[in-house]
PDB file of N, CA and C in Angstrom:
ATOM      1  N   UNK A   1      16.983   3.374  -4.381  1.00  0.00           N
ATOM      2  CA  UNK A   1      16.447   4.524  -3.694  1.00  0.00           C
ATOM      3  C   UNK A   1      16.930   5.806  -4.361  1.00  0.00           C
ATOM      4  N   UNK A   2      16.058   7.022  -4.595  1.00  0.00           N
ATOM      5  CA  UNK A   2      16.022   8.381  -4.726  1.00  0.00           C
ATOM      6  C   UNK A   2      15.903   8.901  -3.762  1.00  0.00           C
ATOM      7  N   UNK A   3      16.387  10.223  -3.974  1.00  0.00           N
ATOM      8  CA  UNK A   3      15.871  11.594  -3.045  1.00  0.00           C
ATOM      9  C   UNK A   3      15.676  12.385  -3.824  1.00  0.00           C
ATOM     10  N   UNK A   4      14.016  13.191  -3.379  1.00  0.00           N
ATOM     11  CA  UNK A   4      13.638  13.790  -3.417  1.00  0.00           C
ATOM     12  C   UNK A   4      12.872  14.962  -2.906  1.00  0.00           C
ATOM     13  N   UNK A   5      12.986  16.475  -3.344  1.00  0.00           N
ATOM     14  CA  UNK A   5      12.229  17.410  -2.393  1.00  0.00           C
ATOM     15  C   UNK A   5      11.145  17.712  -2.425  1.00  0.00           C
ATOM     16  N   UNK A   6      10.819  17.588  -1.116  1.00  0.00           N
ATOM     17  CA  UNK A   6       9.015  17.849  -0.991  1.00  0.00           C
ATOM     18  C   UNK A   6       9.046  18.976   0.254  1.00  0.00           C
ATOM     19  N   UNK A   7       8.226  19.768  -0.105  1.00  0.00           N
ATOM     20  CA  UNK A   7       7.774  20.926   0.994  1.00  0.00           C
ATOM     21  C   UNK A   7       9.331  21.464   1.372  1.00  0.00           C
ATOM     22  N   UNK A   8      10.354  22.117   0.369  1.00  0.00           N
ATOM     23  CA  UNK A   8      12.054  22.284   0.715  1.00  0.00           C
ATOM     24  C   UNK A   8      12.799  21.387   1.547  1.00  0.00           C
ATOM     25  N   UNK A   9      12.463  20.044   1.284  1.00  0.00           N
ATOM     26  CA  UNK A   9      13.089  19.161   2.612  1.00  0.00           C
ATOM     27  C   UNK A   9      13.687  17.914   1.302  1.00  0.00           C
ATOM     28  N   UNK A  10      14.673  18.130   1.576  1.00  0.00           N
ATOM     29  CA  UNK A  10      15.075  16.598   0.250  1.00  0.00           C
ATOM     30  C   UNK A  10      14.836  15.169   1.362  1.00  0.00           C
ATOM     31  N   UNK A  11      14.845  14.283   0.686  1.00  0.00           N
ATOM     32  CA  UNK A  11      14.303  13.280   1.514  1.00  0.00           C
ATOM     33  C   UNK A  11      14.475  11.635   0.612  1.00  0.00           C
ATOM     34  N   UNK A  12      14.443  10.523   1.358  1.00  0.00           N
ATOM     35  CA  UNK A  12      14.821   9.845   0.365  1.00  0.00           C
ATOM     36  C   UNK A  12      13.506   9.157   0.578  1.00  0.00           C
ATOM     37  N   UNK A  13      13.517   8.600  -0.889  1.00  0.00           N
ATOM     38  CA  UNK A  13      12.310   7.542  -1.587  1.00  0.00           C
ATOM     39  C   UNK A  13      12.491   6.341  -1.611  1.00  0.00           C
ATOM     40  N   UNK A  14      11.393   5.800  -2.013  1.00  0.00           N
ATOM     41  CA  UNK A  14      11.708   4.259  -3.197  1.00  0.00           C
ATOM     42  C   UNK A  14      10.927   4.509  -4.307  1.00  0.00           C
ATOM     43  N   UNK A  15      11.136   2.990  -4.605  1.00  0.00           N
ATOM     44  CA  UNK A  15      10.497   3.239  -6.122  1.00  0.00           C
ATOM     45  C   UNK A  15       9.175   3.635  -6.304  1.00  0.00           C
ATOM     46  N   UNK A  16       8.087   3.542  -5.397  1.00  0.00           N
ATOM     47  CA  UNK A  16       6.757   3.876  -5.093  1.00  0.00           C
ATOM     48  C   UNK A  16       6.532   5.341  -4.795  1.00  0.00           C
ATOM     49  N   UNK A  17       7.701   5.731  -3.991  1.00  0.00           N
ATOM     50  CA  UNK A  17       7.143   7.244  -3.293  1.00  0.00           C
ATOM     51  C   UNK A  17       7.244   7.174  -2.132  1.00  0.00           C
ATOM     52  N   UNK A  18       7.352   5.912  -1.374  1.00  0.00           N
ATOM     53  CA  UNK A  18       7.474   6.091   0.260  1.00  0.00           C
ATOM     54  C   UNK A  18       9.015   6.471   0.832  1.00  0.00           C
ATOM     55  N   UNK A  19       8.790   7.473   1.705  1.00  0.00           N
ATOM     56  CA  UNK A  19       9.396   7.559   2.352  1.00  0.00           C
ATOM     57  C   UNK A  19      10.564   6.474   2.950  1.00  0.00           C
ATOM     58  N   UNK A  20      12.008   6.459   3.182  1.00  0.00           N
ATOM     59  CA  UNK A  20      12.550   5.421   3.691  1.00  0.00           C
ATOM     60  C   UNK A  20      12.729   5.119   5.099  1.00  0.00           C
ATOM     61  N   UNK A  21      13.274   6.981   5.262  1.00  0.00           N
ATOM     62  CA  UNK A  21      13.303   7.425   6.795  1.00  0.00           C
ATOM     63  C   UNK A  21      12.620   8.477   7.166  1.00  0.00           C
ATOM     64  N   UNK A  22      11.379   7.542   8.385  1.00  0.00           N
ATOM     65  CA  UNK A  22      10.348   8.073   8.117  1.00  0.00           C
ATOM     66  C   UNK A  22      11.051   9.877   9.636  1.00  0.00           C
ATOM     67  N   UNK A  23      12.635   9.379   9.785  1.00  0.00           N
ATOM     68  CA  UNK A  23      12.677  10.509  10.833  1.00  0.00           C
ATOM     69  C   UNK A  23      12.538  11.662  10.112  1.00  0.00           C
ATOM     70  N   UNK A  24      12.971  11.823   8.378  1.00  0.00           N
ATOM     71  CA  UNK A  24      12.792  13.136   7.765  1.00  0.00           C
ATOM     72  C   UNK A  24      11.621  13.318   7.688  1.00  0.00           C
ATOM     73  N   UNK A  25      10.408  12.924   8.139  1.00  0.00           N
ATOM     74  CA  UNK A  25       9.346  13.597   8.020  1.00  0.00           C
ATOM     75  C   UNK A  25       8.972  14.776   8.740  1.00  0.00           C
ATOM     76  N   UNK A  26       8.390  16.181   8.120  1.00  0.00           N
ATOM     77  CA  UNK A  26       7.821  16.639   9.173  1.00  0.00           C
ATOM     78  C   UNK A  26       6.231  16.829   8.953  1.00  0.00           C
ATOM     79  N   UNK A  27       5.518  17.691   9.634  1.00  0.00           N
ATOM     80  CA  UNK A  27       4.155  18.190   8.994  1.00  0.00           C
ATOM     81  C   UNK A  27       4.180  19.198   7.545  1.00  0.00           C
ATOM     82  N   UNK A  28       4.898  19.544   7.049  1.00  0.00           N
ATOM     83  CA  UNK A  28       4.936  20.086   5.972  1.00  0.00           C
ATOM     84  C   UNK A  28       4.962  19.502   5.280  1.00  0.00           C
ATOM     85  N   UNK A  29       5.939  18.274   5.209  1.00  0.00           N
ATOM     86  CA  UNK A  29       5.971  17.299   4.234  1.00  0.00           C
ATOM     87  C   UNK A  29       4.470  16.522   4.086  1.00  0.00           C
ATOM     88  N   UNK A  30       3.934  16.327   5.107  1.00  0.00           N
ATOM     89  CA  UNK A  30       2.829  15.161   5.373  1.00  0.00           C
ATOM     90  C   UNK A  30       1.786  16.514   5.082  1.00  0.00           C
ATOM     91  N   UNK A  31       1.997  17.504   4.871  1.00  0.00           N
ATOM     92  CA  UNK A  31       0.713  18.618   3.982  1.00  0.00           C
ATOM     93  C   UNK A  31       0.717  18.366   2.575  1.00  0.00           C
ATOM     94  N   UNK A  32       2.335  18.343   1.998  1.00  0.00           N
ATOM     95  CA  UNK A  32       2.330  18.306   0.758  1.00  0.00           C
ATOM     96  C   UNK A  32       2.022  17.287  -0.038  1.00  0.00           C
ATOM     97  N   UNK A  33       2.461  16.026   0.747  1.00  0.00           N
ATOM     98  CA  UNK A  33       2.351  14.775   0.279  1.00  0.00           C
ATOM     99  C   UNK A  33       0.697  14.344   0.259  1.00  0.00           C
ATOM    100  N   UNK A  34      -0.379  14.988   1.124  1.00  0.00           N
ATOM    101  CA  UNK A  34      -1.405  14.728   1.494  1.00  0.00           C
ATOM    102  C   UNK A  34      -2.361  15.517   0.129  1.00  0.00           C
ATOM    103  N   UNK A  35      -1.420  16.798  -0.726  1.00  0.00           N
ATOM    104  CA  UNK A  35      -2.167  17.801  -1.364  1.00  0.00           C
ATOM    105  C   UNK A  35      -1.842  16.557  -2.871  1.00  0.00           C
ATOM    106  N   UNK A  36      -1.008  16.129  -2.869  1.00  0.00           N
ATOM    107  CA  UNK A  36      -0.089  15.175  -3.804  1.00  0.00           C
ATOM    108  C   UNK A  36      -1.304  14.381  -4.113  1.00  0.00           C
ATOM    109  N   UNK A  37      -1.930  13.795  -3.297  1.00  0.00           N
ATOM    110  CA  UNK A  37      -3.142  12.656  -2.934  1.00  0.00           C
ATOM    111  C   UNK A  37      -4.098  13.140  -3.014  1.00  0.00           C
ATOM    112  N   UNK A  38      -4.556  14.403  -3.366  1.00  0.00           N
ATOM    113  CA  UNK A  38      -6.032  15.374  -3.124  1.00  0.00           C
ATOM    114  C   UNK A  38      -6.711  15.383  -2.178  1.00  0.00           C
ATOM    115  N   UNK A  39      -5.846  15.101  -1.110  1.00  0.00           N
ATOM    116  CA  UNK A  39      -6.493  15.600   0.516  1.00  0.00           C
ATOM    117  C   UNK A  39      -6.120  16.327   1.287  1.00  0.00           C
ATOM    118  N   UNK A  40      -7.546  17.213   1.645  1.00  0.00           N
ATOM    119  CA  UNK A  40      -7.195  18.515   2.574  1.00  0.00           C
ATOM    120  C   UNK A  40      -7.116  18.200   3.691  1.00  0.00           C
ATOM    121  N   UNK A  41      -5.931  17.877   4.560  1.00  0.00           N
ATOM    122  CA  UNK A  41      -5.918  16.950   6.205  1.00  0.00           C
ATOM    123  C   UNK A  41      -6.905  18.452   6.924  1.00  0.00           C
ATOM    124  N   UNK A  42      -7.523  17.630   7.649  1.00  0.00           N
ATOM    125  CA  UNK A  42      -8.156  18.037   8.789  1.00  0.00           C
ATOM    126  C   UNK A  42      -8.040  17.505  10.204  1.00  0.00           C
ATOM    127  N   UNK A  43      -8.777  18.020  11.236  1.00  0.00           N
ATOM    128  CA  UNK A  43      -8.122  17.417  12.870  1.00  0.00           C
ATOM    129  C   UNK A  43      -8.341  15.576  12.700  1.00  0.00           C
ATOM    130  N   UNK A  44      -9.530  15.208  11.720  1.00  0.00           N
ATOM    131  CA  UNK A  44      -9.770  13.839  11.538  1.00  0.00           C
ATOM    132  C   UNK A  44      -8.649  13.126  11.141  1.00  0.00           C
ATOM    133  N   UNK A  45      -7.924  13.779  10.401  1.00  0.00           N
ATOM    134  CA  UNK A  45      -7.082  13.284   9.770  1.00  0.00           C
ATOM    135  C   UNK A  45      -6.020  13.128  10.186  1.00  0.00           C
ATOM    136  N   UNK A  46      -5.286  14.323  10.963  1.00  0.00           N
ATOM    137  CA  UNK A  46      -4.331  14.616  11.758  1.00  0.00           C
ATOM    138  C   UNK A  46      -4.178  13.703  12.909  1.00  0.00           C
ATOM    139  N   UNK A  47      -5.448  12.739  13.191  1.00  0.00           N
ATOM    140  CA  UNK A  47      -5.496  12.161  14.310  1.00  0.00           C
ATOM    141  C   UNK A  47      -5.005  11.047  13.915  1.00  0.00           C
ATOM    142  N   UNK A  48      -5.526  10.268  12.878  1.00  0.00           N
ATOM    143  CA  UNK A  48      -5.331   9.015  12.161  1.00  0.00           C
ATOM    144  C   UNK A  48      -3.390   9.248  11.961  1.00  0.00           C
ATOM    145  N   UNK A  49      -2.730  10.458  11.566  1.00  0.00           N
ATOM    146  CA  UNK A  49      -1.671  10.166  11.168  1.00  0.00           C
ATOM    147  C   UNK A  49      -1.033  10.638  12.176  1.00  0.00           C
ATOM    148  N   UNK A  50      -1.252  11.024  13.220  1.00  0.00           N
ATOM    149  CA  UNK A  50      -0.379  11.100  14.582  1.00  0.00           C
ATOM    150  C   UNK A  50      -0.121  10.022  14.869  1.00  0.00           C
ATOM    151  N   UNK A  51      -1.550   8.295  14.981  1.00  0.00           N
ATOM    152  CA  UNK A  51      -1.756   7.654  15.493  1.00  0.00           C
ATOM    153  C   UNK A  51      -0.316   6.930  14.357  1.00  0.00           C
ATOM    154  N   UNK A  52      -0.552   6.835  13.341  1.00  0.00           N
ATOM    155  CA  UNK A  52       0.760   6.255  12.556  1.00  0.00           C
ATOM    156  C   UNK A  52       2.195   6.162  12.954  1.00  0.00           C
ATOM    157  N   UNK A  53       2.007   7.926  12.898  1.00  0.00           N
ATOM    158  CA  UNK A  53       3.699   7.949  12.885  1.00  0.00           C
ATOM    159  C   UNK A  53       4.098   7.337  14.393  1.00  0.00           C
ATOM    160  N   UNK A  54       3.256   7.324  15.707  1.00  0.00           N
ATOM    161  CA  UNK A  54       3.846   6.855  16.844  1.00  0.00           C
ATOM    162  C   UNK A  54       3.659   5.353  16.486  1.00  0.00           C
ATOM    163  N   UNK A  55       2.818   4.583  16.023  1.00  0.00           N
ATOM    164  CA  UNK A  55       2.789   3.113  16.023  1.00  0.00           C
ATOM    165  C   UNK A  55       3.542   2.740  15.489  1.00  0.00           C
ATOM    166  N   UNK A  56       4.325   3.400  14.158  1.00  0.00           N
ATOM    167  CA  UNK A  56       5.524   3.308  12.718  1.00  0.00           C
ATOM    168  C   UNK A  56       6.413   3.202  13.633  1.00  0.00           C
ATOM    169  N   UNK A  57       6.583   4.316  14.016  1.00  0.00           N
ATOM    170  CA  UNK A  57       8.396   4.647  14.633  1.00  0.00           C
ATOM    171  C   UNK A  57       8.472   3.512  15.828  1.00  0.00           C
ATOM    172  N   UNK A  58       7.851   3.264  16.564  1.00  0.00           N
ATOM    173  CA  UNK A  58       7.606   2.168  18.205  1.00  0.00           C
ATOM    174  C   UNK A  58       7.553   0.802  17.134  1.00  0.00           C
ATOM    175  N   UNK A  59       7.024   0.254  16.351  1.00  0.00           N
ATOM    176  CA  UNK A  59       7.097  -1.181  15.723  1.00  0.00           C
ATOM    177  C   UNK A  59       8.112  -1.173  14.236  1.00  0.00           C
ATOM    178  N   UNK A  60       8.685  -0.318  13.708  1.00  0.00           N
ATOM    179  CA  UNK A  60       9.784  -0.244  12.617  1.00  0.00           C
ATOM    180  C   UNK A  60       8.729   0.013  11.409  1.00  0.00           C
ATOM    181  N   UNK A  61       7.462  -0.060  11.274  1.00  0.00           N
ATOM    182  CA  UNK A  61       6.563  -0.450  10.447  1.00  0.00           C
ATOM    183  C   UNK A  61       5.308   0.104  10.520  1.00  0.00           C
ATOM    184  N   UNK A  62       4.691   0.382   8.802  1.00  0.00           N
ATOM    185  CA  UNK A  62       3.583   1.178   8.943  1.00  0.00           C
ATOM    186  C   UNK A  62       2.195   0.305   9.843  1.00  0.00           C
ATOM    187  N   UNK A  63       1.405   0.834  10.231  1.00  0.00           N
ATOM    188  CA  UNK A  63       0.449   0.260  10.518  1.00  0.00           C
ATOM    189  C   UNK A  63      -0.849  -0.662   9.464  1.00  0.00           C
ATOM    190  N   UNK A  64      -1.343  -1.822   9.707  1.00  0.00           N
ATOM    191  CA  UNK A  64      -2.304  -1.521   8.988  1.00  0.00           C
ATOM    192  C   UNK A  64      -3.407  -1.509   9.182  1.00  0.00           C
ATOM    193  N   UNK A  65      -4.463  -1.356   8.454  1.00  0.00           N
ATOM    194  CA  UNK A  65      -5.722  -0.747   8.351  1.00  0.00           C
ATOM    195  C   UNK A  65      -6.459  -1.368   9.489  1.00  0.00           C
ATOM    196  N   UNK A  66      -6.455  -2.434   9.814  1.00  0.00           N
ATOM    197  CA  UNK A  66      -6.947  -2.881  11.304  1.00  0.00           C
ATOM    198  C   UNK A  66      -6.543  -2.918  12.371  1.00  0.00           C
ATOM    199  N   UNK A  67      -5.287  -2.135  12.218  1.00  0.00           N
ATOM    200  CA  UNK A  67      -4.525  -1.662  13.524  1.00  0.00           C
ATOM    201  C   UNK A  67      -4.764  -0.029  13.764  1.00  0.00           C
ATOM    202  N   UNK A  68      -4.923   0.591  12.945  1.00  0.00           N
ATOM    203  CA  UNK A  68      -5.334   1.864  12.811  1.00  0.00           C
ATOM    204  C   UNK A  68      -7.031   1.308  13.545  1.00  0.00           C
ATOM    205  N   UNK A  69      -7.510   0.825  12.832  1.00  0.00           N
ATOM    206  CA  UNK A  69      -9.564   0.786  12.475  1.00  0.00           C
ATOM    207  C   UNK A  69      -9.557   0.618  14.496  1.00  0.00           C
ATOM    208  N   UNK A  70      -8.768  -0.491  14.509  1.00  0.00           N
ATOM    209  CA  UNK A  70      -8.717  -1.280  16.451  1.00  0.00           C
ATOM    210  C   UNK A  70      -8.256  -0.022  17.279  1.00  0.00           C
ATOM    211  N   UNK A  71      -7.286   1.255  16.908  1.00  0.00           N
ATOM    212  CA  UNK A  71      -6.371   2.050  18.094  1.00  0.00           C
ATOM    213  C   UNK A  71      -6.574   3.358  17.833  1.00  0.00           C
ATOM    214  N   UNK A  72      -7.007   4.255  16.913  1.00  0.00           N
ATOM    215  CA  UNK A  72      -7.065   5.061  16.439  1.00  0.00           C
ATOM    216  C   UNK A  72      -8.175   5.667  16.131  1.00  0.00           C
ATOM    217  N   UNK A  73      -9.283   5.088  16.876  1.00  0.00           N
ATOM    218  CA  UNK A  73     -10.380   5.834  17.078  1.00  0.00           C
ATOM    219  C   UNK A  73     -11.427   6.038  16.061  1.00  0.00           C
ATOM    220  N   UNK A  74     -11.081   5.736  14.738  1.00  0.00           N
ATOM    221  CA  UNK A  74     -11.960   5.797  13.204  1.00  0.00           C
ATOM    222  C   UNK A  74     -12.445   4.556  12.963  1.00  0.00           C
ATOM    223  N   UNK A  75     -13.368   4.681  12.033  1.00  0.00           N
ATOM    224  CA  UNK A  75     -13.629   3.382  11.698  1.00  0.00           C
ATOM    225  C   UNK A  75     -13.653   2.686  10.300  1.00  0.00           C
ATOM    226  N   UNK A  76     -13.595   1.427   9.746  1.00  0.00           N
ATOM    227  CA  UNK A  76     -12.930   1.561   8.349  1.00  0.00           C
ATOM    228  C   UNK A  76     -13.986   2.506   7.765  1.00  0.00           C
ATOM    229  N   UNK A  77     -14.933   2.251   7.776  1.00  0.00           N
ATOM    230  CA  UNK A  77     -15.681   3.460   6.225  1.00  0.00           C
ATOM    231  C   UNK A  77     -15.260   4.823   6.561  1.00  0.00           C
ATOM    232  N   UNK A  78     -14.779   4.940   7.847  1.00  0.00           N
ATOM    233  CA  UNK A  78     -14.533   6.634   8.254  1.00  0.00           C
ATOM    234  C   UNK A  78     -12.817   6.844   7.365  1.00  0.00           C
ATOM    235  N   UNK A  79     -12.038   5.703   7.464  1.00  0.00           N
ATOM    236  CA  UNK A  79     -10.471   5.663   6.895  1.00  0.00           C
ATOM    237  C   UNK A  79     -10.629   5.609   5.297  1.00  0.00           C
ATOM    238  N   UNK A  80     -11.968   4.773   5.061  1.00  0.00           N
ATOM    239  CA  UNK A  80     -11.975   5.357   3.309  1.00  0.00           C
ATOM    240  C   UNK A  80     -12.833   6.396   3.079  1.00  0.00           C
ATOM    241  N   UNK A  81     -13.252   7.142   3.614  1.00  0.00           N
ATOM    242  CA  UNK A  81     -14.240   8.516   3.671  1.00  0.00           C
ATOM    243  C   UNK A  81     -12.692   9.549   3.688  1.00  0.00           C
ATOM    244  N   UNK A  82     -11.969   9.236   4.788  1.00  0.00           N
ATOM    245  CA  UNK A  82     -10.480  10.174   5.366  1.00  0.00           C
ATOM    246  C   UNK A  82      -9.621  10.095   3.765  1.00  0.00           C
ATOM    247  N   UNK A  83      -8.935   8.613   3.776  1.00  0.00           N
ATOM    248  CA  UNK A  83      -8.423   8.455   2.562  1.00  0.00           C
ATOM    249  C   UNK A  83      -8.340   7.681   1.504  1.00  0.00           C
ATOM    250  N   UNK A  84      -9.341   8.104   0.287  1.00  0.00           N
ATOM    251  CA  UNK A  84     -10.241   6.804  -0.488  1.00  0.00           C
ATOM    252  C   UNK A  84      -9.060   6.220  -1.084  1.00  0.00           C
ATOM    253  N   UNK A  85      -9.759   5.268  -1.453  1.00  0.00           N
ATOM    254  CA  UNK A  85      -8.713   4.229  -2.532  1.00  0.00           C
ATOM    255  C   UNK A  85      -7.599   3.815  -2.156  1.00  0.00           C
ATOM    256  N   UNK A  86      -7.641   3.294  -0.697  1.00  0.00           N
ATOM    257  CA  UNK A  86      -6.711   2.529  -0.574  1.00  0.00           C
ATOM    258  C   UNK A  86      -5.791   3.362   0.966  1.00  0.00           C
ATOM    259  N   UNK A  87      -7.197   3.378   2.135  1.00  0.00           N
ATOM    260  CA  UNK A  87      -7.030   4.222   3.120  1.00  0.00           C
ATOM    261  C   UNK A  87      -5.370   3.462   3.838  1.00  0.00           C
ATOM    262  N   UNK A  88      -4.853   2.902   4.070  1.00  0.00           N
ATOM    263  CA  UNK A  88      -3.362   2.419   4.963  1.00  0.00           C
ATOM    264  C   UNK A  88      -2.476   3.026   4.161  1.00  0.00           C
ATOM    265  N   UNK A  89      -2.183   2.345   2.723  1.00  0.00           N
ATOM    266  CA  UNK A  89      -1.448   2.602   1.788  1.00  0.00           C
ATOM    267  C   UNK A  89      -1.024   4.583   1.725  1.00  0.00           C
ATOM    268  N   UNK A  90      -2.054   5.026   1.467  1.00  0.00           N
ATOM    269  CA  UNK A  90      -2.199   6.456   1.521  1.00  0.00           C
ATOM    270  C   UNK A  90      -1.822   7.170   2.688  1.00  0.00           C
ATOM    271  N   UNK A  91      -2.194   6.760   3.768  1.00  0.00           N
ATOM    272  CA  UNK A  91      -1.860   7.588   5.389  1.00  0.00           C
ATOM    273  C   UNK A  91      -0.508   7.050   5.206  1.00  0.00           C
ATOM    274  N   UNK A  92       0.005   6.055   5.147  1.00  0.00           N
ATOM    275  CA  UNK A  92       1.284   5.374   5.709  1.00  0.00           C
ATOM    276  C   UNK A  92       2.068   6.708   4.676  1.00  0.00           C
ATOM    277  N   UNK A  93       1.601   6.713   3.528  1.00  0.00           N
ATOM    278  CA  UNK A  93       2.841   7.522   2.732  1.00  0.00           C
ATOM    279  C   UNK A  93       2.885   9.097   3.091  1.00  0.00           C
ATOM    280  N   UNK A  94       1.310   9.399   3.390  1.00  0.00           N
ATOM    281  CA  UNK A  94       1.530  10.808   4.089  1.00  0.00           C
ATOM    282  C   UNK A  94       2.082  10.995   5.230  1.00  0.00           C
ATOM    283  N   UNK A  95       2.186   9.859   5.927  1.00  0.00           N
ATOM    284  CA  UNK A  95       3.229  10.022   7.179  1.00  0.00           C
ATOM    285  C   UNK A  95       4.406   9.554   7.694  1.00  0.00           C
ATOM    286  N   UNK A  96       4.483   9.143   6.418  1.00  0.00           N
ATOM    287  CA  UNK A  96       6.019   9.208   5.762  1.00  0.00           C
ATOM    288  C   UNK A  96       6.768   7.926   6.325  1.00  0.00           C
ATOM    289  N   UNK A  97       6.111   7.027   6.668  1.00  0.00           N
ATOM    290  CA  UNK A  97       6.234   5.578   6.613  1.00  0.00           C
ATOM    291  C   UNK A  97       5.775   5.015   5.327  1.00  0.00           C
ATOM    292  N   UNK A  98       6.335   3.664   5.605  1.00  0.00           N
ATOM    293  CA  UNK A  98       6.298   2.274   4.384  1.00  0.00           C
ATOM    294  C   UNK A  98       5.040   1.956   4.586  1.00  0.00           C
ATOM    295  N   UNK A  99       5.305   1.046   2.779  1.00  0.00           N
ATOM    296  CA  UNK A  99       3.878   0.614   2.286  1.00  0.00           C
ATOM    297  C   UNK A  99       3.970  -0.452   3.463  1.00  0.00           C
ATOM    298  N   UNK A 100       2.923  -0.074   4.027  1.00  0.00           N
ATOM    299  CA  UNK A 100       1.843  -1.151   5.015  1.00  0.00           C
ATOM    300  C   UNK A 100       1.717  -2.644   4.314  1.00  0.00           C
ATOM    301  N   UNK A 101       2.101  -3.920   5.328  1.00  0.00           N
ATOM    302  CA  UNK A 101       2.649  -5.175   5.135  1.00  0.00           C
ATOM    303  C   UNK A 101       1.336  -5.447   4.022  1.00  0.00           C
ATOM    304  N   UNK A 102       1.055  -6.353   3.277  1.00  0.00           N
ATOM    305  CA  UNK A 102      -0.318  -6.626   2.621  1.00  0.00           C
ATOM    306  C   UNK A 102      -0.435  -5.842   1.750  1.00  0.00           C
ATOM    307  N   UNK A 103      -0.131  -4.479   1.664  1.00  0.00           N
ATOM    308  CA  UNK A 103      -0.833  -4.050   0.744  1.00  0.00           C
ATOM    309  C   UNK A 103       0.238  -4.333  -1.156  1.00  0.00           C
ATOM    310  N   UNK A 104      -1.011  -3.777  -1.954  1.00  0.00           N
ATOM    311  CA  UNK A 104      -0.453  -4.269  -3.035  1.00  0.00           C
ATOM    312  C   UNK A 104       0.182  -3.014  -3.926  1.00  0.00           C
TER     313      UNK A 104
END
């Protein structure tokens, strides 16, 4: 593990970029990390990663994409429309949780 600063907040990593503890997250971070990814969050978006960080922090673990698609109100083509190429993987890191179980 590293630390590193994003949005003036040092914070620790892994070898990927995720977040370890997802308590250092705040919304600044999850702006910068989101601009990092070439996405401009909007309320769509904001919704999907509210829905994260409470399901992350309550189960130790990011959500994945059919737990989001089932609770969170979007639907998958709306989560790869929100965040292409690899919609779980991507939210989980903008909201400053771990790579989501499955993914590669």
């Amino acid at each position: 593990m590293t630390t590193r600063t994003i949005a003036d907040h040092t914070v620790e990593v892994n070898d990927e970029g995720f977040m370890t503890n997802p308590k250092e997250w705040t919304k600044e971070i999850g702006m910068a990390l989101a601009q990092e990814e070439g996405i401009e969050l909007t309320p769509a978006h904001w919704q999907v990663i509210d829905f994260c960080r409470q399901d992350g922090l309550a189960s130790g673990k990011a959500p994945t994409l059919r737990r989001i698609t089932s609770n969170a109100g979007v639907t998958t083509k709306e989560m790869f429309a929100l965040f292409p190429k690899g919609p779980a993987k991507k939210v989980a890191r903008i909201s400053g949780l771990g790579k989501p179980e499955g993914c590669v």
